[in-house]
N, C-alpha and C. Protein backbone atom coordinates (compact mmCIF):
# COMPACT_ATOMS: atom_id res chain seq x y z
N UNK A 1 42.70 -30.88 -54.52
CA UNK A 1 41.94 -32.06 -54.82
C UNK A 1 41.82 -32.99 -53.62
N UNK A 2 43.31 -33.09 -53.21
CA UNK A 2 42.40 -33.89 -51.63
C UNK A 2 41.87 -33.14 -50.94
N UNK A 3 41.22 -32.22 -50.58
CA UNK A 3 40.17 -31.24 -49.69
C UNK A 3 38.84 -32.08 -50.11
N UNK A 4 39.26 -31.55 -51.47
CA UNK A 4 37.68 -32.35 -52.01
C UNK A 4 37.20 -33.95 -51.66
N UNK A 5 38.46 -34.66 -51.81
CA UNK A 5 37.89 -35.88 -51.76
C UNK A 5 38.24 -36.17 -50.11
N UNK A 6 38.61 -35.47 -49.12
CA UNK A 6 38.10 -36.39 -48.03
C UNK A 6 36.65 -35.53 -47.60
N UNK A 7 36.36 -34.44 -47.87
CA UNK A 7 35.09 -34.51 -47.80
C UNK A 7 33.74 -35.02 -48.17
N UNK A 8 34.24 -35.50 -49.45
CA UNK A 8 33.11 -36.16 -50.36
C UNK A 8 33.07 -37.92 -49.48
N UNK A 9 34.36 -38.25 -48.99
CA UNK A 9 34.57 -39.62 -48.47
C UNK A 9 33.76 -39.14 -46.75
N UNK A 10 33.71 -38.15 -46.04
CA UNK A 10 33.12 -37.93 -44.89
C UNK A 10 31.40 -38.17 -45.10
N UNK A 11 30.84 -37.26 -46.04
CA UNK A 11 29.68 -37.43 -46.68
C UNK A 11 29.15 -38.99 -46.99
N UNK A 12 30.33 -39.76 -47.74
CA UNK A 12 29.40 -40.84 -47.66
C UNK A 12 29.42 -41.68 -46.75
N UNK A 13 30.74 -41.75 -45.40
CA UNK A 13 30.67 -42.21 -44.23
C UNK A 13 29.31 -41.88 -43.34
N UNK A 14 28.83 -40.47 -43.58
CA UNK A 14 27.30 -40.09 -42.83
C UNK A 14 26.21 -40.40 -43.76
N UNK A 15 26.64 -40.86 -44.87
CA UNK A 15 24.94 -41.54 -45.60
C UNK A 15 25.05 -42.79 -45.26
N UNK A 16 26.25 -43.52 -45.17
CA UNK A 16 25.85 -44.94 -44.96
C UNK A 16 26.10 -45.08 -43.87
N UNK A 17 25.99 -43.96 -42.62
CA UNK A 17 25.80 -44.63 -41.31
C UNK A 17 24.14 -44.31 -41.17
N UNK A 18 23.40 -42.99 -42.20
CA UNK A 18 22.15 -42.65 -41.81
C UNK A 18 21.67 -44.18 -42.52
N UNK A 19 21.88 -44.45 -43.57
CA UNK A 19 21.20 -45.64 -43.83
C UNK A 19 20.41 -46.06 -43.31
N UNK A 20 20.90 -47.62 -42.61
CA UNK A 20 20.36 -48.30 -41.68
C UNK A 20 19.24 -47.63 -41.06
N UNK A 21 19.24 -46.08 -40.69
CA UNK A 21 18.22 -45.98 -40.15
C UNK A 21 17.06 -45.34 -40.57
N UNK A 22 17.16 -44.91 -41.62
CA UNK A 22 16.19 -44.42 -42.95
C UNK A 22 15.30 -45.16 -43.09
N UNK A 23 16.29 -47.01 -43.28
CA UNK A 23 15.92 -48.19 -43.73
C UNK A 23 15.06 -48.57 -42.72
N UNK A 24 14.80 -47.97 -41.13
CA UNK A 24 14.10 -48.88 -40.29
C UNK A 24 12.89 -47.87 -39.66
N UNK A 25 13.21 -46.52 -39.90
CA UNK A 25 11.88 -45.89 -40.06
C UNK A 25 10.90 -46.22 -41.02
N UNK A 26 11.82 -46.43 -42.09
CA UNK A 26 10.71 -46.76 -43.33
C UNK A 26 9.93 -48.18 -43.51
N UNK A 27 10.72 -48.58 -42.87
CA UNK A 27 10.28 -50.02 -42.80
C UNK A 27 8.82 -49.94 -41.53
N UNK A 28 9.07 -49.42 -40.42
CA UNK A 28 8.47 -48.89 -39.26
C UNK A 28 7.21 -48.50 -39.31
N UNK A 29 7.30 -47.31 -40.55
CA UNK A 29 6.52 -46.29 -41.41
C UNK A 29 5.24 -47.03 -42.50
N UNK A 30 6.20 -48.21 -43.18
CA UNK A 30 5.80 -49.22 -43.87
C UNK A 30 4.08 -49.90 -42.67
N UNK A 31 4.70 -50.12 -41.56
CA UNK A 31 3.77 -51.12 -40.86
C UNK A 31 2.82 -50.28 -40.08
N UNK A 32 2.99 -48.77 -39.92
CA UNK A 32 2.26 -47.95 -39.39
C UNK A 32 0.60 -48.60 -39.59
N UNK A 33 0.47 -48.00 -40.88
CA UNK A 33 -1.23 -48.22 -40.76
C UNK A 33 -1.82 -49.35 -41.62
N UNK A 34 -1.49 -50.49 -41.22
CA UNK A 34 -2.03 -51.93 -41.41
C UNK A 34 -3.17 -52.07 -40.23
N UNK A 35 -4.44 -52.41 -41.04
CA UNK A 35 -5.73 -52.46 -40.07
C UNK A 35 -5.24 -53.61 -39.11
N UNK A 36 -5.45 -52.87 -37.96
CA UNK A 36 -5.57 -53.85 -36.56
C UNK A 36 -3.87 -53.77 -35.79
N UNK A 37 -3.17 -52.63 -36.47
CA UNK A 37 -2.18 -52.29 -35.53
C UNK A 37 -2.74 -51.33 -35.00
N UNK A 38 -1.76 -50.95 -33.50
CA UNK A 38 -1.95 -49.81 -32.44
C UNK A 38 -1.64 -48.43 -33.50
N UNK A 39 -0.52 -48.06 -34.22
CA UNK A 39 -0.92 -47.04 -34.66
C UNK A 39 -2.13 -46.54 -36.45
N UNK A 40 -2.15 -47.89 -35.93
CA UNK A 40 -3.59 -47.68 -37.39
C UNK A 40 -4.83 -47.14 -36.51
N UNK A 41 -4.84 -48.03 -35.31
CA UNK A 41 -6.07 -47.27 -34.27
C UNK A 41 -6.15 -45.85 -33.87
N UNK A 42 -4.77 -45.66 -33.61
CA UNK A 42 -4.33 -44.04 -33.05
C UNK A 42 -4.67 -43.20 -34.04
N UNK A 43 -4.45 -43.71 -35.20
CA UNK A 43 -4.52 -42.29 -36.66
C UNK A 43 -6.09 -42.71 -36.83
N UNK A 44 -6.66 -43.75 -36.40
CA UNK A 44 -8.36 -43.89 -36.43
C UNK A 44 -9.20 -42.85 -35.64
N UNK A 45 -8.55 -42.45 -34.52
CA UNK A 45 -9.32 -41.47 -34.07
C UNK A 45 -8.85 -39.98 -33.54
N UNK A 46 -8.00 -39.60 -35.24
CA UNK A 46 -7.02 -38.59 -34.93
C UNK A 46 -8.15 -37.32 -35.42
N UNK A 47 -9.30 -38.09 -36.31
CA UNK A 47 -9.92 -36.90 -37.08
C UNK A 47 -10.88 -36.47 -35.44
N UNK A 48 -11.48 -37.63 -34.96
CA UNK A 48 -12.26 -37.50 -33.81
C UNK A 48 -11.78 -36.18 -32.77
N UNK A 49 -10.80 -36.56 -32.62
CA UNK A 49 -9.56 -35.81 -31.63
C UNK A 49 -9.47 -34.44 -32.21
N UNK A 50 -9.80 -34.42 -33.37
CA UNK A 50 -8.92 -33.09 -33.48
C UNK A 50 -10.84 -32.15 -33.93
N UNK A 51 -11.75 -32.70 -34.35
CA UNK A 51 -12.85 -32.31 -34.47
C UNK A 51 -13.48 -32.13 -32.99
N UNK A 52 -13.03 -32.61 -32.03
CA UNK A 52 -13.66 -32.52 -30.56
C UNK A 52 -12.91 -31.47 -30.01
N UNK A 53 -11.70 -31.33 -30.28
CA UNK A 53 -10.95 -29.93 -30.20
C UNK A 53 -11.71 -28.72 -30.19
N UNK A 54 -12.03 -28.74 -31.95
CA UNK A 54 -12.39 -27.44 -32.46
C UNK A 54 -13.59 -27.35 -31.60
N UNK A 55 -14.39 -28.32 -31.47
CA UNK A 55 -15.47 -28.45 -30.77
C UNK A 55 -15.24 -27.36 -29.29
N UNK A 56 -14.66 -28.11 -28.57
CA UNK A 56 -14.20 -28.08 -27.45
C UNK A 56 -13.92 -26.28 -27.61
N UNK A 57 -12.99 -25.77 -28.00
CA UNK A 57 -12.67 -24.25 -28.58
C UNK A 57 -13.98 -23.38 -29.00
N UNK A 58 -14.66 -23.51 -29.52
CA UNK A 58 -16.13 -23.06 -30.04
C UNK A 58 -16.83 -23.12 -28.64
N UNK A 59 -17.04 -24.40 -27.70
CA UNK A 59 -18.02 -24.08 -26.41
C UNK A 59 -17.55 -23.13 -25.96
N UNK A 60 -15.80 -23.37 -25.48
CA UNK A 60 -15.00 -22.22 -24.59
C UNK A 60 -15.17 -20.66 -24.96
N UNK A 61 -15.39 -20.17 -26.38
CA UNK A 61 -15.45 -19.13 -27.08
C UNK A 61 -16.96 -19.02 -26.29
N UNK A 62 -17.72 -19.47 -26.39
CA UNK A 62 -19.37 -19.37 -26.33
C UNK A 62 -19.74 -19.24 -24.69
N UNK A 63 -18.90 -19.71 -24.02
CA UNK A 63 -18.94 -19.54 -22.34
C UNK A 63 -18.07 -17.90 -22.21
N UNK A 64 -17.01 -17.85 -22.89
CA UNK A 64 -16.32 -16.70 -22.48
C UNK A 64 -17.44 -15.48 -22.65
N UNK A 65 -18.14 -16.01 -23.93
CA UNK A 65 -18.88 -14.83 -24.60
C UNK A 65 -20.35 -14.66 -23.30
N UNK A 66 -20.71 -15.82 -22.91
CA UNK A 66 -21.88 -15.35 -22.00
C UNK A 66 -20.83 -15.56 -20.29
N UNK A 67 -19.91 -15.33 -19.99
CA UNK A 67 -19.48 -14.70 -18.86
C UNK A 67 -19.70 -13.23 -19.14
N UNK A 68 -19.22 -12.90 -19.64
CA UNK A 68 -18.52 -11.18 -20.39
C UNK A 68 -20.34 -10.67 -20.61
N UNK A 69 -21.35 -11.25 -21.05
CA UNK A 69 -22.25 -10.77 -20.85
C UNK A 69 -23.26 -10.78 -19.52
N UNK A 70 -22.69 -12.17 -19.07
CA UNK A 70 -23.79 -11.70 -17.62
C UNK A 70 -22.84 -11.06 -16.42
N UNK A 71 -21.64 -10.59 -16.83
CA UNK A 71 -20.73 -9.54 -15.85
C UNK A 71 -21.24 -7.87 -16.49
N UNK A 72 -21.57 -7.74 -17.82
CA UNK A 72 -21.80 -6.83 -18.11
C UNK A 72 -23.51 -6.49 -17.50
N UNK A 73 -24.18 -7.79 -17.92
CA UNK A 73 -25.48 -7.12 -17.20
C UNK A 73 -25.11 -6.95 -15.40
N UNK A 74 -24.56 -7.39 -14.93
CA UNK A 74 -24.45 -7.77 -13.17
C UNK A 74 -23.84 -5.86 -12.96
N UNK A 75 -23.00 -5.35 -13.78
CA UNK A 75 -22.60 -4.10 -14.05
C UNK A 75 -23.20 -3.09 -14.20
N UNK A 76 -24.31 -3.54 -15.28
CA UNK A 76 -25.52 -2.79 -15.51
C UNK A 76 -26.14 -2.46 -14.85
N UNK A 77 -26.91 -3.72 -14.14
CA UNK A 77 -28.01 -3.50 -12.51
C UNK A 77 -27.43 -3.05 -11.69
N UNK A 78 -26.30 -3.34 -11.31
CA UNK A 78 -25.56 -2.17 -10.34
C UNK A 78 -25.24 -0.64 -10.57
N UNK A 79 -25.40 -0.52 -11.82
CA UNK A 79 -25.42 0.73 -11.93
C UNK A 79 -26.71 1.71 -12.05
N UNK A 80 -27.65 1.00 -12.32
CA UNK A 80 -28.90 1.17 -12.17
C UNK A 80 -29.40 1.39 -10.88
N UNK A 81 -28.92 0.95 -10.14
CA UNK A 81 -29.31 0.50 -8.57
C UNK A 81 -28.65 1.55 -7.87
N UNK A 82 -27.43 1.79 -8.19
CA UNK A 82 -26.83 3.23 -7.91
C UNK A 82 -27.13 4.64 -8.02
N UNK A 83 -27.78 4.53 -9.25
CA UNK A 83 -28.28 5.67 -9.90
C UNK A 83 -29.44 5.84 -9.03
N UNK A 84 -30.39 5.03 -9.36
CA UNK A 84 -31.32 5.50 -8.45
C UNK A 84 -31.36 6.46 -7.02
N UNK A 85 -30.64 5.13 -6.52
CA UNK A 85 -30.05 5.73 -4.53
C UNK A 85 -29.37 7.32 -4.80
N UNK A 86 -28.91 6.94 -6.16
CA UNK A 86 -27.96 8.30 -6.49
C UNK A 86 -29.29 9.64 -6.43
N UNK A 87 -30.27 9.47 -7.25
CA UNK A 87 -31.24 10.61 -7.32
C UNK A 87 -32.04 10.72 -6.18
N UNK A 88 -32.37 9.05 -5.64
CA UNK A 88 -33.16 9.47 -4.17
C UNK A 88 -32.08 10.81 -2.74
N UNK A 89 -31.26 10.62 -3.21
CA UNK A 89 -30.61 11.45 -2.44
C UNK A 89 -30.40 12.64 -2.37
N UNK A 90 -30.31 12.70 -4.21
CA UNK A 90 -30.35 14.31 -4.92
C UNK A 90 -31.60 14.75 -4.50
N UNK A 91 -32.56 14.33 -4.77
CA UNK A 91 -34.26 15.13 -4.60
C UNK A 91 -34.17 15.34 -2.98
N UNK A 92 -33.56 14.48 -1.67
CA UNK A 92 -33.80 14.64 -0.78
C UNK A 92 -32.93 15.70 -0.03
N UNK A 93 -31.89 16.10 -1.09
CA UNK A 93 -30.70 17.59 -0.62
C UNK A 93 -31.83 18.69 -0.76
N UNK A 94 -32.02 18.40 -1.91
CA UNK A 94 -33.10 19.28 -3.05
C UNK A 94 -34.05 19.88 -2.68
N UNK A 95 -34.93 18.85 -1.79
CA UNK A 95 -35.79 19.46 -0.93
C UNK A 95 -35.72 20.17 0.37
N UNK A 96 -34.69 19.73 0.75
CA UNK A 96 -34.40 20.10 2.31
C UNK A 96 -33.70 21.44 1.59
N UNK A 97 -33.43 21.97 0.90
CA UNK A 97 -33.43 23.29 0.31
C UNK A 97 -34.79 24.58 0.47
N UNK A 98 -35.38 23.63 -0.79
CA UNK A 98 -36.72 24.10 -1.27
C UNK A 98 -38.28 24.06 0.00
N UNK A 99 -38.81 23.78 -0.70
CA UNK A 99 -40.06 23.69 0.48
C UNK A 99 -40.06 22.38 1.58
N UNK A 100 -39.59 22.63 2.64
CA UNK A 100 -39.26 21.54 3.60
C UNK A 100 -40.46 20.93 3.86
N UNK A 101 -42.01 22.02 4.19
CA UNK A 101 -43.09 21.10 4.22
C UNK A 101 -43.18 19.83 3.24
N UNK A 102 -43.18 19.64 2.37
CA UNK A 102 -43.37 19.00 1.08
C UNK A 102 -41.75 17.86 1.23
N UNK A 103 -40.89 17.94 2.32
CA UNK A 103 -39.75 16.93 2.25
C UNK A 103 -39.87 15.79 2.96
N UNK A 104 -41.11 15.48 3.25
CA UNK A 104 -41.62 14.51 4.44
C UNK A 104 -41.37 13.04 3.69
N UNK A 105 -41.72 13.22 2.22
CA UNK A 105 -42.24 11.65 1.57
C UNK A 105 -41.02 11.28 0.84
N UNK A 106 -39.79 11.81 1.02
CA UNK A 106 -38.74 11.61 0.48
C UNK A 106 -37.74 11.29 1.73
N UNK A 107 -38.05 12.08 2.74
CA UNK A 107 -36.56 11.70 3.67
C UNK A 107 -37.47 10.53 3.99
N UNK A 108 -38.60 9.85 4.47
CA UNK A 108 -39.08 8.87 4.66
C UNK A 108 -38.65 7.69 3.57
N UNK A 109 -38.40 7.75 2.74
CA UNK A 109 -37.94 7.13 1.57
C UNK A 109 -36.38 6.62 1.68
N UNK A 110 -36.20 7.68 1.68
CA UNK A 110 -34.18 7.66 1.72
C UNK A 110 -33.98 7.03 3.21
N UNK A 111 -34.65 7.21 4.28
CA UNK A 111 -34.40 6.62 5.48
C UNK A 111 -34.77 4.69 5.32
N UNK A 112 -35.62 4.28 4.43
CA UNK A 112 -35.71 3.22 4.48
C UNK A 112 -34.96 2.48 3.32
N UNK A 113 -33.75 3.30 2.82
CA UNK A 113 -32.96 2.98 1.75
C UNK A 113 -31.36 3.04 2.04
N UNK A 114 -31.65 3.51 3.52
CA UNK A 114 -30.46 3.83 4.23
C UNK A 114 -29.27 2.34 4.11
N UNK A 115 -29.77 1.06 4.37
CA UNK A 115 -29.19 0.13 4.11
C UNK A 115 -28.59 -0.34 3.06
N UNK A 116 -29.45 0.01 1.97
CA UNK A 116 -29.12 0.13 0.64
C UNK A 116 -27.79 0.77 0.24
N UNK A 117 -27.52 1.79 0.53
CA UNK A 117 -26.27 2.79 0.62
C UNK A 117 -25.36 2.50 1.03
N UNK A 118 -25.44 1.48 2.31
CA UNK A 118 -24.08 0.95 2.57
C UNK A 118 -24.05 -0.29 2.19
N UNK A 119 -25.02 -1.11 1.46
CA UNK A 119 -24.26 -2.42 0.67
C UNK A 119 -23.76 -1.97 -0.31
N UNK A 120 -24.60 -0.83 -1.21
CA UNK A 120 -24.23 -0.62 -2.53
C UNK A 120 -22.75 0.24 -2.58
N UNK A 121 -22.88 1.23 -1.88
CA UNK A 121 -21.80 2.09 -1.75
C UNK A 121 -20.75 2.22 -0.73
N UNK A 122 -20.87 1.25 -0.01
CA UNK A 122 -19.94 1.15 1.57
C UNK A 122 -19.80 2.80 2.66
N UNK A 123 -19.12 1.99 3.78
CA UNK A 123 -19.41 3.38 4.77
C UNK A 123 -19.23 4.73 4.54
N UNK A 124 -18.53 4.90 3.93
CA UNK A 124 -18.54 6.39 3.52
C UNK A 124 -19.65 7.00 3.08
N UNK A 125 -20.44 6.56 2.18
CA UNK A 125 -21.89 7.00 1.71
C UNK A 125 -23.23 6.77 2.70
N UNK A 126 -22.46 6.07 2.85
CA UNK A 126 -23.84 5.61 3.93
C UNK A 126 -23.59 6.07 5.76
N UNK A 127 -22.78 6.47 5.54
CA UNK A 127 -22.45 7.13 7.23
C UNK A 127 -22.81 9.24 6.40
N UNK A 128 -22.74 9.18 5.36
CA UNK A 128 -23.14 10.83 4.83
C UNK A 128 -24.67 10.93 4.64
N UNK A 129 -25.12 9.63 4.53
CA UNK A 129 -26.82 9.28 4.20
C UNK A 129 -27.45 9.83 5.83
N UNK A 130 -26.66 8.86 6.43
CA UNK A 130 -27.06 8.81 7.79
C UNK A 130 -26.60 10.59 8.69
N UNK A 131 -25.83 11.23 8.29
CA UNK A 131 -25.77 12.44 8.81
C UNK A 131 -26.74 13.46 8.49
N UNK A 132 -26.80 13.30 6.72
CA UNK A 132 -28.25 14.22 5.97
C UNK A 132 -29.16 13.62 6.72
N UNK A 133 -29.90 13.02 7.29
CA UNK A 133 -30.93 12.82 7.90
C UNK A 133 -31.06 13.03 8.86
N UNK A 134 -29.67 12.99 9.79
CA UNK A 134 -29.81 13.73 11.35
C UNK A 134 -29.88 15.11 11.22
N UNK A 135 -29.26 16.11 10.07
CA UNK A 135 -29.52 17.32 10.01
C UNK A 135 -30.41 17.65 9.24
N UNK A 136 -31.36 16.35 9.03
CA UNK A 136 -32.56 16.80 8.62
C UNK A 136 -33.75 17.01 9.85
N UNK A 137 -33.34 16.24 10.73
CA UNK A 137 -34.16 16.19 11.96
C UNK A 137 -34.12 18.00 12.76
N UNK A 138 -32.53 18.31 12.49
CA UNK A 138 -32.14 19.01 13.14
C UNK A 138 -33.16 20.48 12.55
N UNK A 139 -32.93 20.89 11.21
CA UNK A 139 -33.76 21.20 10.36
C UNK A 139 -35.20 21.75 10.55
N UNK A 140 -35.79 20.19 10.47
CA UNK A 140 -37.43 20.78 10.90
C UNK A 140 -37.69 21.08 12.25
N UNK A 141 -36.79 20.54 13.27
CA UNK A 141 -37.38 21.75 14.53
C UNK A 141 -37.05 23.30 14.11
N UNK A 142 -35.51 23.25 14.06
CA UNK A 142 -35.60 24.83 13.69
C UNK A 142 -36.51 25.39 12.95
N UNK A 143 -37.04 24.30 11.77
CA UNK A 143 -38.43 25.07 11.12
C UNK A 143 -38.92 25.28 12.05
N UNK A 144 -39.90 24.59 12.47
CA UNK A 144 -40.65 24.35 13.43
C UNK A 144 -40.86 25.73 14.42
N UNK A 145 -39.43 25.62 15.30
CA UNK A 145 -39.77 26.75 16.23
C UNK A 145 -39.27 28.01 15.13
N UNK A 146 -38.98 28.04 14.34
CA UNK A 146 -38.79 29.40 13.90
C UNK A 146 -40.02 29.85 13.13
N UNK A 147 -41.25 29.75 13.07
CA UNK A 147 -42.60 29.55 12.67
C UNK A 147 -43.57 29.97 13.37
N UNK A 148 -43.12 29.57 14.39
CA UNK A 148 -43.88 29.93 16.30
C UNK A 148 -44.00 31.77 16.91
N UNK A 149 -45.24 31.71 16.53
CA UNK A 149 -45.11 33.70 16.91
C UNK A 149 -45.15 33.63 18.25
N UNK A 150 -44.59 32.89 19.36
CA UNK A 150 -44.64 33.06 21.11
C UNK A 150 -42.87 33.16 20.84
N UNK A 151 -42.63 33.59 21.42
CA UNK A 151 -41.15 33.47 22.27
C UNK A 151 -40.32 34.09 20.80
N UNK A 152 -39.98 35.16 20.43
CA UNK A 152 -39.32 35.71 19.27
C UNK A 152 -38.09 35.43 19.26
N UNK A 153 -37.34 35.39 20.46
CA UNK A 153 -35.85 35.29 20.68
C UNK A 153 -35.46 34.08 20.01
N UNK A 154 -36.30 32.97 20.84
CA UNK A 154 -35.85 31.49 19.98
C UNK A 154 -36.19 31.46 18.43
N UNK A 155 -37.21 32.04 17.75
CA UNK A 155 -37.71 32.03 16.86
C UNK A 155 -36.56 32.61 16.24
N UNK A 156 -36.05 33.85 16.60
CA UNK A 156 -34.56 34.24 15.63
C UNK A 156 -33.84 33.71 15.83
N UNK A 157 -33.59 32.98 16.79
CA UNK A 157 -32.06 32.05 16.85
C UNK A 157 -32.41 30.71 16.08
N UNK A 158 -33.41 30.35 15.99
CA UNK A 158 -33.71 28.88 15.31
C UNK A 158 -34.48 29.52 13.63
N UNK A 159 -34.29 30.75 13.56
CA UNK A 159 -34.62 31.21 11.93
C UNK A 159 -32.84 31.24 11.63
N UNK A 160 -32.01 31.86 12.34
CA UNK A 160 -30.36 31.51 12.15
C UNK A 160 -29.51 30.52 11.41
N UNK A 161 -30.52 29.35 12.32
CA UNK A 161 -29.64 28.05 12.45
C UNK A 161 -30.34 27.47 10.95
N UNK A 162 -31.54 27.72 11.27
CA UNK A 162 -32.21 27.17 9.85
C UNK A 162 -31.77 27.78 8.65
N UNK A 163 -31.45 28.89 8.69
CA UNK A 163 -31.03 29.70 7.40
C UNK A 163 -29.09 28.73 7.57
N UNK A 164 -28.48 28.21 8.19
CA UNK A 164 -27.58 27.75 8.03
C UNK A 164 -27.37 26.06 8.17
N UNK A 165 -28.46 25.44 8.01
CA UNK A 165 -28.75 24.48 7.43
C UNK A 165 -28.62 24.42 6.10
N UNK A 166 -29.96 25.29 5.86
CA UNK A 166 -30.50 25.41 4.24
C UNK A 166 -29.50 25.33 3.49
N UNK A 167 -28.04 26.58 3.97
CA UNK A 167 -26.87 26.63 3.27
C UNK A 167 -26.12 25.07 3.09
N UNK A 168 -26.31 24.41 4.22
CA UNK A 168 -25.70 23.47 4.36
C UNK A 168 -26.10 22.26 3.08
N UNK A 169 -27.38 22.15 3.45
CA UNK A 169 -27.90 21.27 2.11
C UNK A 169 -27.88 21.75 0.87
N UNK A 170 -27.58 22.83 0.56
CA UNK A 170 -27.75 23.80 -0.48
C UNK A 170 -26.06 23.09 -0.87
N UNK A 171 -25.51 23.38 -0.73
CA UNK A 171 -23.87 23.11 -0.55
C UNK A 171 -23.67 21.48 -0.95
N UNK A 172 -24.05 20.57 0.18
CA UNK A 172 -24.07 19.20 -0.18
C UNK A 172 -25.19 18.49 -1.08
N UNK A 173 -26.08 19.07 -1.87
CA UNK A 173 -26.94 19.38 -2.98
C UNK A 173 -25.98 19.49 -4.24
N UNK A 174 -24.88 20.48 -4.55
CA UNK A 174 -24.11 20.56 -5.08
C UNK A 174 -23.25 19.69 -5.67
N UNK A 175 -22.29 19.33 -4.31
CA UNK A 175 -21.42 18.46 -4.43
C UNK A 175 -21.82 16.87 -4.34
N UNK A 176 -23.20 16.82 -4.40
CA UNK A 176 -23.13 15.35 -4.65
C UNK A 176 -23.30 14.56 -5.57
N UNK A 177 -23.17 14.92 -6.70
CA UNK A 177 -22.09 14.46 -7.90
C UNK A 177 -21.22 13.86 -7.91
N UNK A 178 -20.49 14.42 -7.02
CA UNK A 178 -18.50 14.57 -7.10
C UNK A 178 -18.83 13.78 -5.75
N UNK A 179 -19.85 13.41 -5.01
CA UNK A 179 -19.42 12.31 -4.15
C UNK A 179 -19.66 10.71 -4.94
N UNK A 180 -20.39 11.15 -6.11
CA UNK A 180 -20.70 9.85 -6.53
C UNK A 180 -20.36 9.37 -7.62
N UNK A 181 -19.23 10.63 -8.04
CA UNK A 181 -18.53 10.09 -9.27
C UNK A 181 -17.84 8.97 -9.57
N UNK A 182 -17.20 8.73 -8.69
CA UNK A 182 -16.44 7.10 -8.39
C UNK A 182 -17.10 6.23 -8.68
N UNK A 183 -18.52 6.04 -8.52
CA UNK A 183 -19.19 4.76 -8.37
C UNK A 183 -20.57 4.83 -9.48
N UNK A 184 -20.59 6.14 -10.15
CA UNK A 184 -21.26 6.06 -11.37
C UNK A 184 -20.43 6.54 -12.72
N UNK A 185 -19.49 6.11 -12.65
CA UNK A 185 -18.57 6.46 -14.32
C UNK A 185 -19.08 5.67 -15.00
N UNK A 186 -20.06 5.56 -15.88
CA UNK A 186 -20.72 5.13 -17.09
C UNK A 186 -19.69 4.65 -18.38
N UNK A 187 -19.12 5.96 -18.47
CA UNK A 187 -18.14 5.53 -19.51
C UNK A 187 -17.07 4.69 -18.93
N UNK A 188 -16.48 4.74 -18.10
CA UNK A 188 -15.58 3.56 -17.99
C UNK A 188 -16.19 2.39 -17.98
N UNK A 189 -16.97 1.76 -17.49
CA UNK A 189 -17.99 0.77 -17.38
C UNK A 189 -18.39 0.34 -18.82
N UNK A 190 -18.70 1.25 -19.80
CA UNK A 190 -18.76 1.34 -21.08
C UNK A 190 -17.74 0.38 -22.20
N UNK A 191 -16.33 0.97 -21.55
CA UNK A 191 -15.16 1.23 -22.40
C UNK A 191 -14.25 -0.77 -21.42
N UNK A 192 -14.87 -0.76 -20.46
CA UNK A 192 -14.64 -2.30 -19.96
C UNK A 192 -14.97 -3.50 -20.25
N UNK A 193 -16.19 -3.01 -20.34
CA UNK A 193 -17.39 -3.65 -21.19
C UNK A 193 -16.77 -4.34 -22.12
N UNK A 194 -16.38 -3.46 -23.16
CA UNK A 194 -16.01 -3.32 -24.91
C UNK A 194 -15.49 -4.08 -24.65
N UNK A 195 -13.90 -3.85 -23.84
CA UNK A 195 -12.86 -4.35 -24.23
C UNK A 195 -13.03 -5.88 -23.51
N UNK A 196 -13.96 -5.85 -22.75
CA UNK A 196 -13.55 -7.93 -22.30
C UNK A 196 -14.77 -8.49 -23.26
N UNK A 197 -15.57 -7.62 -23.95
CA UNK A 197 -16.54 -8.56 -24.98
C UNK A 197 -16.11 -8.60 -26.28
């Protein structure tokens, strides 16, 4: 029995020390929102505050949403822009294969796109742009003199070299796909897309 009662006597030593201060929040609490006190003003423009919030949250949602779309279009045109350079290049392996007469209006093309290749794709592509075209030069002479019924000797040595060209573009015709896989993955671009919109 005394266990009990000095605890019950501790208990009311901590209510009547909380008292007093129950008594002066409430009192405090009491004077809060009387028109023309400071916190009657504060809770006056708590709805404001908290409606300019949501506000505020809704623009931010609505900016995130048109970043994420004009990164996706900026993604887009670049990939578009790639693609292209990507096929002007294919048709110009392609041809330097096939009928070389007929490759005139394409390496003329790809030569004035040459710049293009190295903003879009940096030196590596564009120093391989710039080699297909020197062994395209290289190319139509050997056409050229291997065509020529005077002088047979050169004519077989430059029918040689040309038949190991052809291979050559024939070859990098192939593989240029797999040079441009890096920089046209669609689906990843796709799947990036998604996930930041």
């Amino acid at each position: 029995m005394p266990l009990i009662a000095s605890a019950t006597s501790a208990g009311a030593a901590a209510s009547a020390a909380a008292a007093p201060i129950a008594q002066a929040v409430s009192t405090a609490a009491a004077h809060w929102f009387i028109p023309g006190s400071l916190s009657f003003e504060i809770a006056k423009g708590i709805p404001a505050a908290v409606i300019t919030a949501v506000v505020g949250l809704f623009v931010a949602g609505i900016t995130l949403r048109q970043y994420n779309v004009a990164r996706a279009k900026l993604n887009l045109d670049l990939f578009n822009e790639r693609y292209a350079l990507f096929e002007l290049l294919w048709g110009f392996l392609s041809a330097r294969v096939g009928d070389i007469d007929k490759a005139g209006a394409i390496t003329t093309k790809l030569q004035n796109s040459v710049p293009k290749f190295y903003f879009l794709f940096g030196a590596k592509v564009g120093d391989f742009v710039n080699s297909a075209l020197s062994r395209a030069i290289v190319q139509d002479t050997e056409y050229s003199v291997s065509h020529q019924p005077y002088n047979n000797e050169a004519a077989a040595k430059a029918a040689t070299s040309l038949s190991e060209s052809n291979k050559w573009f024939l070859i990098e015709a192939n593989k240029v796909r797999d040079r441009f896989a890096p920089y046209l993955d669609f689906e990843s671009w796709r799947s990036q897309r998604h996930d930041a919109v």
